[in-house]
Structures are given as structure tokens and as C-alpha cells.
PDB file of N, CA and C in Angstrom:
ATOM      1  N   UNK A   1     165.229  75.990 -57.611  1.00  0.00           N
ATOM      2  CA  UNK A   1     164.457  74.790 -57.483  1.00  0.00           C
ATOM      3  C   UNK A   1     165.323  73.561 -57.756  1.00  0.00           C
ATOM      4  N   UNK A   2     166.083  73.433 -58.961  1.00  0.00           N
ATOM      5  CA  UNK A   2     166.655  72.644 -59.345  1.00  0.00           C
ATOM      6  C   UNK A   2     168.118  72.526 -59.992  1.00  0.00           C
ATOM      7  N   UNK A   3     169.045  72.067 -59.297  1.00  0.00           N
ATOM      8  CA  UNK A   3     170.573  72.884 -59.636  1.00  0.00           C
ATOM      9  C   UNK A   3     170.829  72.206 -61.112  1.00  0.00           C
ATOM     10  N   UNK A   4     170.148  71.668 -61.556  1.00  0.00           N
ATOM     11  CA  UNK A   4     170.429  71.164 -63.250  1.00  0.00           C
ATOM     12  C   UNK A   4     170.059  71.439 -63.853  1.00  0.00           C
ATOM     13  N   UNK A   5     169.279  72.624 -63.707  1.00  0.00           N
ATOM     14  CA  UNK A   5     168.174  73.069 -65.041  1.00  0.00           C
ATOM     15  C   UNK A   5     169.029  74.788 -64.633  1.00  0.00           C
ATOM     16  N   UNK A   6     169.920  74.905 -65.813  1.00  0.00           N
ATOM     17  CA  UNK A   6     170.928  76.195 -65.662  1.00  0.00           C
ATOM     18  C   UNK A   6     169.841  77.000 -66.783  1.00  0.00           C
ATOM     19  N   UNK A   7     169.975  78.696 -66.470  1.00  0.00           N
ATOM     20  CA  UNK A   7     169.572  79.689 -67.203  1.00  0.00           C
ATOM     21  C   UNK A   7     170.069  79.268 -68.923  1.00  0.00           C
ATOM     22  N   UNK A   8     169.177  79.547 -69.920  1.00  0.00           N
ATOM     23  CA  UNK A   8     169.074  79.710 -70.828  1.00  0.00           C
ATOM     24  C   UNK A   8     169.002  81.184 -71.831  1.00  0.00           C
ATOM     25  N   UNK A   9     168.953  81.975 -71.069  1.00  0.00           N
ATOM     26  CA  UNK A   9     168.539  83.692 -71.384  1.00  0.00           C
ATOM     27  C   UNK A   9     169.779  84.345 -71.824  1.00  0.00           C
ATOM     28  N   UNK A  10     170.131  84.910 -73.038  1.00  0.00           N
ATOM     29  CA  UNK A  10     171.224  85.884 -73.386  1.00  0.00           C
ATOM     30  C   UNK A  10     172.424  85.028 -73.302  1.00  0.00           C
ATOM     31  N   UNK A  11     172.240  83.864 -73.941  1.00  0.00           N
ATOM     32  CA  UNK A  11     173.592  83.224 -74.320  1.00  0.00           C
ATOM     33  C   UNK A  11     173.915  83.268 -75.617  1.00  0.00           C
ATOM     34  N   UNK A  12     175.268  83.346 -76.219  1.00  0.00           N
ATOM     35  CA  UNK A  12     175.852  83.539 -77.879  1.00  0.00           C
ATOM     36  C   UNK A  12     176.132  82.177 -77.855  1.00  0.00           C
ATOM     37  N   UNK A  13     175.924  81.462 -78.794  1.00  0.00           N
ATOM     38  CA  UNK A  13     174.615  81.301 -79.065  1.00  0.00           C
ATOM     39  C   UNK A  13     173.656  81.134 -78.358  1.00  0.00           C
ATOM     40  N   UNK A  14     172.082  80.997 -78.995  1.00  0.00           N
ATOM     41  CA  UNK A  14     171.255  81.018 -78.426  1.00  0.00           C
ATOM     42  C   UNK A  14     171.230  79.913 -77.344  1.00  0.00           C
ATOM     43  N   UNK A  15     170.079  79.613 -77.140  1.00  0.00           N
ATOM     44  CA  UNK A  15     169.664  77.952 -76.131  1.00  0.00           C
ATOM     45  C   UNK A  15     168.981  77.268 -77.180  1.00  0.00           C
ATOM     46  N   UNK A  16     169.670  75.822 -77.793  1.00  0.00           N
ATOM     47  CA  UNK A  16     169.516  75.057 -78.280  1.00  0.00           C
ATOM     48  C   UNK A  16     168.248  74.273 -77.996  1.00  0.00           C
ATOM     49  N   UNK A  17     167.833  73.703 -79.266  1.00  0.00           N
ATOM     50  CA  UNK A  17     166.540  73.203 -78.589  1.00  0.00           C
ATOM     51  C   UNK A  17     166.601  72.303 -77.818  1.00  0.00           C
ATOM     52  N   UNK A  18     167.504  71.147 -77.856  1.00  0.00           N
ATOM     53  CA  UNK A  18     167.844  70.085 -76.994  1.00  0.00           C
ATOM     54  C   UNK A  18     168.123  71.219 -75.702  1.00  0.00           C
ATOM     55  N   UNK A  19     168.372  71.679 -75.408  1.00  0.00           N
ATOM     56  CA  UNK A  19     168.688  72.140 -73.810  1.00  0.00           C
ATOM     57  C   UNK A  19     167.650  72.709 -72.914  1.00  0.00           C
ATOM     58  N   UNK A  20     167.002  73.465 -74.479  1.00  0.00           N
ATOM     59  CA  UNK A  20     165.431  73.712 -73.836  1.00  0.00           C
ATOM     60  C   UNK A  20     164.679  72.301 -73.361  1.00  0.00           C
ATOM     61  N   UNK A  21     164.505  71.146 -74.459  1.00  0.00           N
ATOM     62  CA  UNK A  21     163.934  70.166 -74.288  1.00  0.00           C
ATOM     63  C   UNK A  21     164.211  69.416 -72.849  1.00  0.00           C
ATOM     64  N   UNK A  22     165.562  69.520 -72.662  1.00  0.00           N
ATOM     65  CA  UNK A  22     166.434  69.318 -71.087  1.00  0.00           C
ATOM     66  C   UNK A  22     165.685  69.668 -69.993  1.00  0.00           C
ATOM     67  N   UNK A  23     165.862  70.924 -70.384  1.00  0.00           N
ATOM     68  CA  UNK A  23     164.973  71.903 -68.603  1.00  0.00           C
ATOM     69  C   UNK A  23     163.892  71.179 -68.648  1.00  0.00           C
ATOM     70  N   UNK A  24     163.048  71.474 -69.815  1.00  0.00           N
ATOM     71  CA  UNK A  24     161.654  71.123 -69.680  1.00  0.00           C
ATOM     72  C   UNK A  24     161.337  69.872 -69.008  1.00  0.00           C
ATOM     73  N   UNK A  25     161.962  68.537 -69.331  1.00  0.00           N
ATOM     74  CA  UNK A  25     162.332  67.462 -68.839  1.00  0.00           C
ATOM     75  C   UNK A  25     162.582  67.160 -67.522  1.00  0.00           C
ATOM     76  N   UNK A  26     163.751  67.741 -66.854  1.00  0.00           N
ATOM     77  CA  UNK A  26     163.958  67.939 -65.679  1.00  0.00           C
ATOM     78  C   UNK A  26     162.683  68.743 -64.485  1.00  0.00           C
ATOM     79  N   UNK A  27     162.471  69.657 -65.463  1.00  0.00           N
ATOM     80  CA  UNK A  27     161.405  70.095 -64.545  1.00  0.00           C
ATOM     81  C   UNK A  27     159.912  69.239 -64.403  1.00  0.00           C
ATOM     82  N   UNK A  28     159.766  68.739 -65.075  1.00  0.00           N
ATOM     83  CA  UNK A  28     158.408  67.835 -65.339  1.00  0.00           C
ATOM     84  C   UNK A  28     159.442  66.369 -64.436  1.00  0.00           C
ATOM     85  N   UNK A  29     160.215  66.176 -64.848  1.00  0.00           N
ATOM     86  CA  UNK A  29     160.768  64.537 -63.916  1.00  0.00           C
ATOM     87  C   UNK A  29     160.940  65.425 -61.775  1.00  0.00           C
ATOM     88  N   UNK A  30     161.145  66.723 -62.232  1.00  0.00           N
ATOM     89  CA  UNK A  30     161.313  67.162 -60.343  1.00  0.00           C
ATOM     90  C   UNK A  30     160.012  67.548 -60.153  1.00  0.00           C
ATOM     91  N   UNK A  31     158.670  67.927 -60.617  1.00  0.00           N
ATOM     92  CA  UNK A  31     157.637  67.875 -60.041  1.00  0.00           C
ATOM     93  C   UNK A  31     156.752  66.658 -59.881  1.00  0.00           C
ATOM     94  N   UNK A  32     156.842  66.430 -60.792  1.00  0.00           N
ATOM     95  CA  UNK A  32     156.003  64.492 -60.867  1.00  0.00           C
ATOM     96  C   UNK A  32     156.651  64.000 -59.942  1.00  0.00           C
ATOM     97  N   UNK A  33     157.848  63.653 -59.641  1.00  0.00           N
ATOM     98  CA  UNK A  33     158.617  62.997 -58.764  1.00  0.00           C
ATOM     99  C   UNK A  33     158.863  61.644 -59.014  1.00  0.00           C
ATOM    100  N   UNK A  34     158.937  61.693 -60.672  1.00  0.00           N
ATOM    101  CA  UNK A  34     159.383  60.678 -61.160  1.00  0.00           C
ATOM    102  C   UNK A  34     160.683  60.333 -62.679  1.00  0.00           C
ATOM    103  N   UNK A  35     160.954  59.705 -62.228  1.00  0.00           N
ATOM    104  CA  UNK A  35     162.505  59.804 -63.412  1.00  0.00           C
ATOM    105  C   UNK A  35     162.170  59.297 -64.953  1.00  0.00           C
ATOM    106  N   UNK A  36     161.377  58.242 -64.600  1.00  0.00           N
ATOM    107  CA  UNK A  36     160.626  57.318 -65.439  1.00  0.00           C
ATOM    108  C   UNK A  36     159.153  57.573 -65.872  1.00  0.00           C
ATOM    109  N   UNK A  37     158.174  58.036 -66.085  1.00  0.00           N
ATOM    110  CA  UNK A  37     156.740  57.489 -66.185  1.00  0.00           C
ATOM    111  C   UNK A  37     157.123  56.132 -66.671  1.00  0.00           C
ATOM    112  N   UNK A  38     155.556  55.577 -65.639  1.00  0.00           N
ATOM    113  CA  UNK A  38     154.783  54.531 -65.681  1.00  0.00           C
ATOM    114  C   UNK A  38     154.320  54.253 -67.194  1.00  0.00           C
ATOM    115  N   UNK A  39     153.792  53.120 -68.077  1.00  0.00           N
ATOM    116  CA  UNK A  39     153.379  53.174 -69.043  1.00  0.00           C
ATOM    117  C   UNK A  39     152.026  54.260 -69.464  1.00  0.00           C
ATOM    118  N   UNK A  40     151.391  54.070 -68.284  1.00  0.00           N
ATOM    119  CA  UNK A  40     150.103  55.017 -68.271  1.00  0.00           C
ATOM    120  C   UNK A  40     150.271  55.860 -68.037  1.00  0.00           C
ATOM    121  N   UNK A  41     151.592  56.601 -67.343  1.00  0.00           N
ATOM    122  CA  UNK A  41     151.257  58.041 -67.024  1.00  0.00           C
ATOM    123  C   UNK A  41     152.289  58.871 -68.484  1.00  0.00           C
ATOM    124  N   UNK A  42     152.667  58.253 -69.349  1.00  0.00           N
ATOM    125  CA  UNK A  42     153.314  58.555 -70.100  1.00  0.00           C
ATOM    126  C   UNK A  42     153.070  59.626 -71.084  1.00  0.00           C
ATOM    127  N   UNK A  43     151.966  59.665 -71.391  1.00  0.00           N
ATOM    128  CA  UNK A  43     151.201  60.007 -72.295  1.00  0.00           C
ATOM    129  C   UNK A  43     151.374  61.604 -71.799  1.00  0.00           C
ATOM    130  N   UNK A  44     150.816  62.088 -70.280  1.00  0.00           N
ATOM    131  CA  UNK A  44     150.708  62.952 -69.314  1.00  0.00           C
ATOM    132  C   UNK A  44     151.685  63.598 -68.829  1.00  0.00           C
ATOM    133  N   UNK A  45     153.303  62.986 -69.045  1.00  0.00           N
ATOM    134  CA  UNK A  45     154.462  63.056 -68.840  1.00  0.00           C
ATOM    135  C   UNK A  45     154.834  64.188 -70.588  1.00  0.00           C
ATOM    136  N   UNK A  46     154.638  63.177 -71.212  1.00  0.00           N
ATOM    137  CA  UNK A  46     155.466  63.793 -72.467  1.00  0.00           C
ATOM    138  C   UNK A  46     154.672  65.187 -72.950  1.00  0.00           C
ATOM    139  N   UNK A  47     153.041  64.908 -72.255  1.00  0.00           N
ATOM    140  CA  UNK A  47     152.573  66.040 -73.031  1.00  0.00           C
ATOM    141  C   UNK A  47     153.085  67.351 -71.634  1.00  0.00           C
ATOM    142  N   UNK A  48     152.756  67.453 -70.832  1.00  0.00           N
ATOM    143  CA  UNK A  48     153.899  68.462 -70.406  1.00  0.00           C
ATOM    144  C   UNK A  48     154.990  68.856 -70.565  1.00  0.00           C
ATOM    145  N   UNK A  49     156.034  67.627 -70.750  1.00  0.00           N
ATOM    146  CA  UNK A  49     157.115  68.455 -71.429  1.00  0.00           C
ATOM    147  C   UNK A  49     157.404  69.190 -72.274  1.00  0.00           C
ATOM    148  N   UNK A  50     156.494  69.015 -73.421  1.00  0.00           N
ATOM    149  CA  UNK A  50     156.289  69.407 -74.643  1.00  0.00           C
ATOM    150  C   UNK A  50     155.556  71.159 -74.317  1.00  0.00           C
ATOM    151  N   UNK A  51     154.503  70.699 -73.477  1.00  0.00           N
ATOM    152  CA  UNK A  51     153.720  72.253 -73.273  1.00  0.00           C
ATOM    153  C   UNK A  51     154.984  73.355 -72.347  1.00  0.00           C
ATOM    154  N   UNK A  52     155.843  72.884 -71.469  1.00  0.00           N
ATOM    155  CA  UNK A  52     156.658  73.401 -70.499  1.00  0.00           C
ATOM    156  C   UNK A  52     157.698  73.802 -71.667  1.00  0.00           C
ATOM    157  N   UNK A  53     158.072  72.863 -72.880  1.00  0.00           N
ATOM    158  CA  UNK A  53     159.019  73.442 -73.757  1.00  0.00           C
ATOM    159  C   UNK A  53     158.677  74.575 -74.675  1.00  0.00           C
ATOM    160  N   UNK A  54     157.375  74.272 -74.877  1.00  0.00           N
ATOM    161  CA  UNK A  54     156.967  75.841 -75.440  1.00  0.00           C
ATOM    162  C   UNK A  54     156.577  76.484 -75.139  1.00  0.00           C
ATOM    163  N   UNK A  55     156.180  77.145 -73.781  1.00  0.00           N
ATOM    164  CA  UNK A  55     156.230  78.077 -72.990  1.00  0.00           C
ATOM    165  C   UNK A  55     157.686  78.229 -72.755  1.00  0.00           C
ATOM    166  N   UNK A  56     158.746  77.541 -72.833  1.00  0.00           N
ATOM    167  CA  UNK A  56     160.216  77.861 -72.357  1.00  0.00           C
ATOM    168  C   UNK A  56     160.771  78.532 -73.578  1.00  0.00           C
ATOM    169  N   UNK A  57     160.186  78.186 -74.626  1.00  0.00           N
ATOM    170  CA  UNK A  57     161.129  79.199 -76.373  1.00  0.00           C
ATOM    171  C   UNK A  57     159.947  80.169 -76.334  1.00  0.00           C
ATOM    172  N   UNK A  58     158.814  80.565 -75.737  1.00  0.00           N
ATOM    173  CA  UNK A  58     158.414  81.762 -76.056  1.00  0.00           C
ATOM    174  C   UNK A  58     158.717  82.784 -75.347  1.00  0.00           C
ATOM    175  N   UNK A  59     159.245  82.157 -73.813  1.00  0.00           N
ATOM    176  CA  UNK A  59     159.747  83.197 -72.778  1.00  0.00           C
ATOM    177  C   UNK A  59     160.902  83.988 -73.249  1.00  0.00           C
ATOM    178  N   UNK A  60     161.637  82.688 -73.338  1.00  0.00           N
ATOM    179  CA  UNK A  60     163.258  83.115 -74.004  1.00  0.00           C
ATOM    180  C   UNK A  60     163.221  83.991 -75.114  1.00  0.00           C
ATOM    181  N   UNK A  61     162.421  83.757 -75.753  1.00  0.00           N
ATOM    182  CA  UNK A  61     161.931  84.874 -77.235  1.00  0.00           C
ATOM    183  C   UNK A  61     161.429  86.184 -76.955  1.00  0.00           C
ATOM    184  N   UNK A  62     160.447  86.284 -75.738  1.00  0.00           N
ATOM    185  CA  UNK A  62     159.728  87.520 -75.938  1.00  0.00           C
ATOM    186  C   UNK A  62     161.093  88.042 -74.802  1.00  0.00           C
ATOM    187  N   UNK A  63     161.813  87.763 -74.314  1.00  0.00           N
ATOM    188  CA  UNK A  63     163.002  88.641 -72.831  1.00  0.00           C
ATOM    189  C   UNK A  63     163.438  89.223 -74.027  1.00  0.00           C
ATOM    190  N   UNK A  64     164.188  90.758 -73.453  1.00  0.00           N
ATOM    191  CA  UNK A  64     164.983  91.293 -73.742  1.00  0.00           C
ATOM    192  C   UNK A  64     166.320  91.615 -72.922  1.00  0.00           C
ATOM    193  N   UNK A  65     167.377  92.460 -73.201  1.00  0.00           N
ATOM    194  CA  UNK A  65     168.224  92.605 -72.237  1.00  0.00           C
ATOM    195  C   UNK A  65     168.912  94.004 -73.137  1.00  0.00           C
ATOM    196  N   UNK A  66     169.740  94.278 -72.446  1.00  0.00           N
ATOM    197  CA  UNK A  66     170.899  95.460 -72.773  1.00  0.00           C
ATOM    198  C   UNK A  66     171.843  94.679 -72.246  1.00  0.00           C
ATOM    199  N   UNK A  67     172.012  93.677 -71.621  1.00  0.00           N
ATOM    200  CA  UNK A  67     173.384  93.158 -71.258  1.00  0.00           C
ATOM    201  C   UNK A  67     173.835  92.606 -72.218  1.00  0.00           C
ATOM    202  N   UNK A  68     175.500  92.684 -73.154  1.00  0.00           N
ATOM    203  CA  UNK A  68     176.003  91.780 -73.314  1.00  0.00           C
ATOM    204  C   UNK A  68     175.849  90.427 -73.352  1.00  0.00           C
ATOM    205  N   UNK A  69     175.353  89.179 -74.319  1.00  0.00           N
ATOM    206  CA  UNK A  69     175.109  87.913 -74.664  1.00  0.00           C
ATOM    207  C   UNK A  69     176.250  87.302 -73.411  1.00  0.00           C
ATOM    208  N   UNK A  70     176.244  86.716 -73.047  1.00  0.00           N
ATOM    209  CA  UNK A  70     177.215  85.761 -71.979  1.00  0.00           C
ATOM    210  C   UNK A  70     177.784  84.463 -73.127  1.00  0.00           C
ATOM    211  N   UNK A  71     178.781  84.148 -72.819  1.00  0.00           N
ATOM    212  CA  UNK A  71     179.864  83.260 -73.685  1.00  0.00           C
ATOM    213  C   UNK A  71     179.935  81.541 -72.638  1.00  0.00           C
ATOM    214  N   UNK A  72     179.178  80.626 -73.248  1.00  0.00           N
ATOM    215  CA  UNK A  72     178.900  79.528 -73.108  1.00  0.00           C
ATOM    216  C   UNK A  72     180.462  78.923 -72.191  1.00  0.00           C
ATOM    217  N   UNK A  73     181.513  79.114 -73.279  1.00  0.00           N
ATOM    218  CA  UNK A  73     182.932  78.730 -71.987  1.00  0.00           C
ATOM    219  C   UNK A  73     182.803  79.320 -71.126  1.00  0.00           C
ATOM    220  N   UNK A  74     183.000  80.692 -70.886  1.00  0.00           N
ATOM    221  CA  UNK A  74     183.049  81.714 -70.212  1.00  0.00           C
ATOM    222  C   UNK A  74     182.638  81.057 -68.891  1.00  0.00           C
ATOM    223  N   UNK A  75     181.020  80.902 -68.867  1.00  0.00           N
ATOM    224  CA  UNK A  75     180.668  80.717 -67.947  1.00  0.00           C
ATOM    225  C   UNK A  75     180.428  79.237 -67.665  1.00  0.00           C
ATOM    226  N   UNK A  76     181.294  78.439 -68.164  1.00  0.00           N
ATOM    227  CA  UNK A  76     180.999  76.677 -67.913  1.00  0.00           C
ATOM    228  C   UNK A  76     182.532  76.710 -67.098  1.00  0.00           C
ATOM    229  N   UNK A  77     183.374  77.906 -67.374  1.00  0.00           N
ATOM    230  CA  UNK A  77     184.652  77.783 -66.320  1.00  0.00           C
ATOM    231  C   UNK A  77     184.412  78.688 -65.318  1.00  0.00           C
ATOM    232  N   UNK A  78     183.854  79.390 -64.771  1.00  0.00           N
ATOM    233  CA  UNK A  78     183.301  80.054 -64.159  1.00  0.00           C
ATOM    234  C   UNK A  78     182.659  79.103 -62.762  1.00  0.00           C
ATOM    235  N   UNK A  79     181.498  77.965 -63.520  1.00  0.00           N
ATOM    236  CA  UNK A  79     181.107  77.138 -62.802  1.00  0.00           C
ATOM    237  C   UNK A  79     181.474  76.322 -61.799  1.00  0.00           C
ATOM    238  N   UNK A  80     182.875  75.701 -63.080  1.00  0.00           N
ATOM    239  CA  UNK A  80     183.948  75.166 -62.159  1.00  0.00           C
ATOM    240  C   UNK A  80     184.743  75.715 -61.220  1.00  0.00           C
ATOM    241  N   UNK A  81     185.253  77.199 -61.387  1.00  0.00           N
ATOM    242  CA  UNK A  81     185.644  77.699 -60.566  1.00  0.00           C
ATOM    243  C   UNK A  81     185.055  77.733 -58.893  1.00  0.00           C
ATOM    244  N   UNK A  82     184.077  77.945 -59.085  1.00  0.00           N
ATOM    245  CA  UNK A  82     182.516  78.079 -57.814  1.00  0.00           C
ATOM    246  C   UNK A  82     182.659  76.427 -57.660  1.00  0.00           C
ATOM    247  N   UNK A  83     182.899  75.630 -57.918  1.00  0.00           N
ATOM    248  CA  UNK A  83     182.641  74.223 -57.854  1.00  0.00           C
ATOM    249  C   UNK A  83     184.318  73.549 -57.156  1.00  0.00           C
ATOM    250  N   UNK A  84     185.449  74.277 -58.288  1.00  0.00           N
ATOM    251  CA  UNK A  84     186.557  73.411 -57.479  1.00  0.00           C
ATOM    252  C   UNK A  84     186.683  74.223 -56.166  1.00  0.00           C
ATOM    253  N   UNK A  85     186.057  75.901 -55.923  1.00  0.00           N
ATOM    254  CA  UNK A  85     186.457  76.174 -54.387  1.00  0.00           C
ATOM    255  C   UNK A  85     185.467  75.960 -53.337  1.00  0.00           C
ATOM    256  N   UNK A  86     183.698  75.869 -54.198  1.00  0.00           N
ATOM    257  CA  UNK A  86     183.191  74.882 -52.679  1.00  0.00           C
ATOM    258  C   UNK A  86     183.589  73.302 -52.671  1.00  0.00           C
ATOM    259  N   UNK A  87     183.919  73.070 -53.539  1.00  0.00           N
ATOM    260  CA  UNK A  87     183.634  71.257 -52.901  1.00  0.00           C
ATOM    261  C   UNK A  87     185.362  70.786 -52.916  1.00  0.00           C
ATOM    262  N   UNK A  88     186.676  71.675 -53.660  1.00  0.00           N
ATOM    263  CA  UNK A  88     187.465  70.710 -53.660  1.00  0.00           C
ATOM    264  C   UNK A  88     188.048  70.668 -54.987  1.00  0.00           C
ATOM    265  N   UNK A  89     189.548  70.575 -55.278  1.00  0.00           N
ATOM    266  CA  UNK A  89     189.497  70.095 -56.587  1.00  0.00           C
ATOM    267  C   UNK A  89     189.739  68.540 -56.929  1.00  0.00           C
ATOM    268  N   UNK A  90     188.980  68.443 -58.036  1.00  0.00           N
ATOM    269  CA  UNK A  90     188.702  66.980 -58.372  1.00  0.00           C
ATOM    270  C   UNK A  90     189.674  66.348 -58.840  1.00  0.00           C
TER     271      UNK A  90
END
């Protein structure tokens, strides 16, 4: 849906709450279709994020895995890798 809101699931460390708070954010600013709320729609804005963020730490809580935790560098060079060979290096 949205190439800025990256997986949170089976990372060492966990997913921080700020990152949760992030997605949640992003996803509530890409369905509203707004970057900003209005003064009035604000209220309606924040309380979704808030409900989308805690549905996002209970998901992440109740998953399990057998895979191996994934390593935060690991895969932030990884990214780049996929990034300097589609687009180019920067």
C-alpha cells in the first residue's frame, strides 16, 4: 500500500513505539488523504491513529515466528542495496 510504512515483525530489537506511532500515522495521513488535518477534523485524525497504534502493538505481540529476529542494519543495507541497483547510485 505504502512504501514508508516498512514491516515491524521479528526485529532485535523490538519495534519501537515511535515507529509503531509512524506506521500508524502514515497510514491514517494515506487513507484520509491528508498530510495535515483541518482544525476540525483533528480530533478524528488523532483518534485513529491512536486506535490503528493499538491494534498495531497487539498484532505485533500476539505473531509468532520460528524465524530468526532480523538485524535492523542488516536489513537497512540490504534496502540500499535494492535501492542503489534499481534507481542508481547516489
Amino acid at each position: 500500500m505504502c512504501r514508508n510504512i516498512r514491516p515491524l515483525f521479528n526485529f532485535e530489537p523490538p519495534a519501537y513505539p515511535d515507529e509503531v506511532h509512524e506506521a500508524a500515522l502514515q497510514y491514517v495521513r494515506k487513507i484520509s488523504g491528508m498530510n495535515k488535518p483541518s482544525i476540525a477534523n483533528t480530533a478524528a485524525f488523532d483518534a485513529a491513529v491512536a486506535e490503528i497504534e493499538a491494534a498495531t502493538q497487539k498484532l505485533i505481540a500476539s505473531l509468532s515466528t520460528t524465524a530468526a529476529p532480523k538485524d535492523r542494519e542488516v536489513e537497512r543495507e540490504k534496502a540500499r542495496a535494492r535501492n542503489a541497483a534499481r534507481f542508481g547510485a547516489a
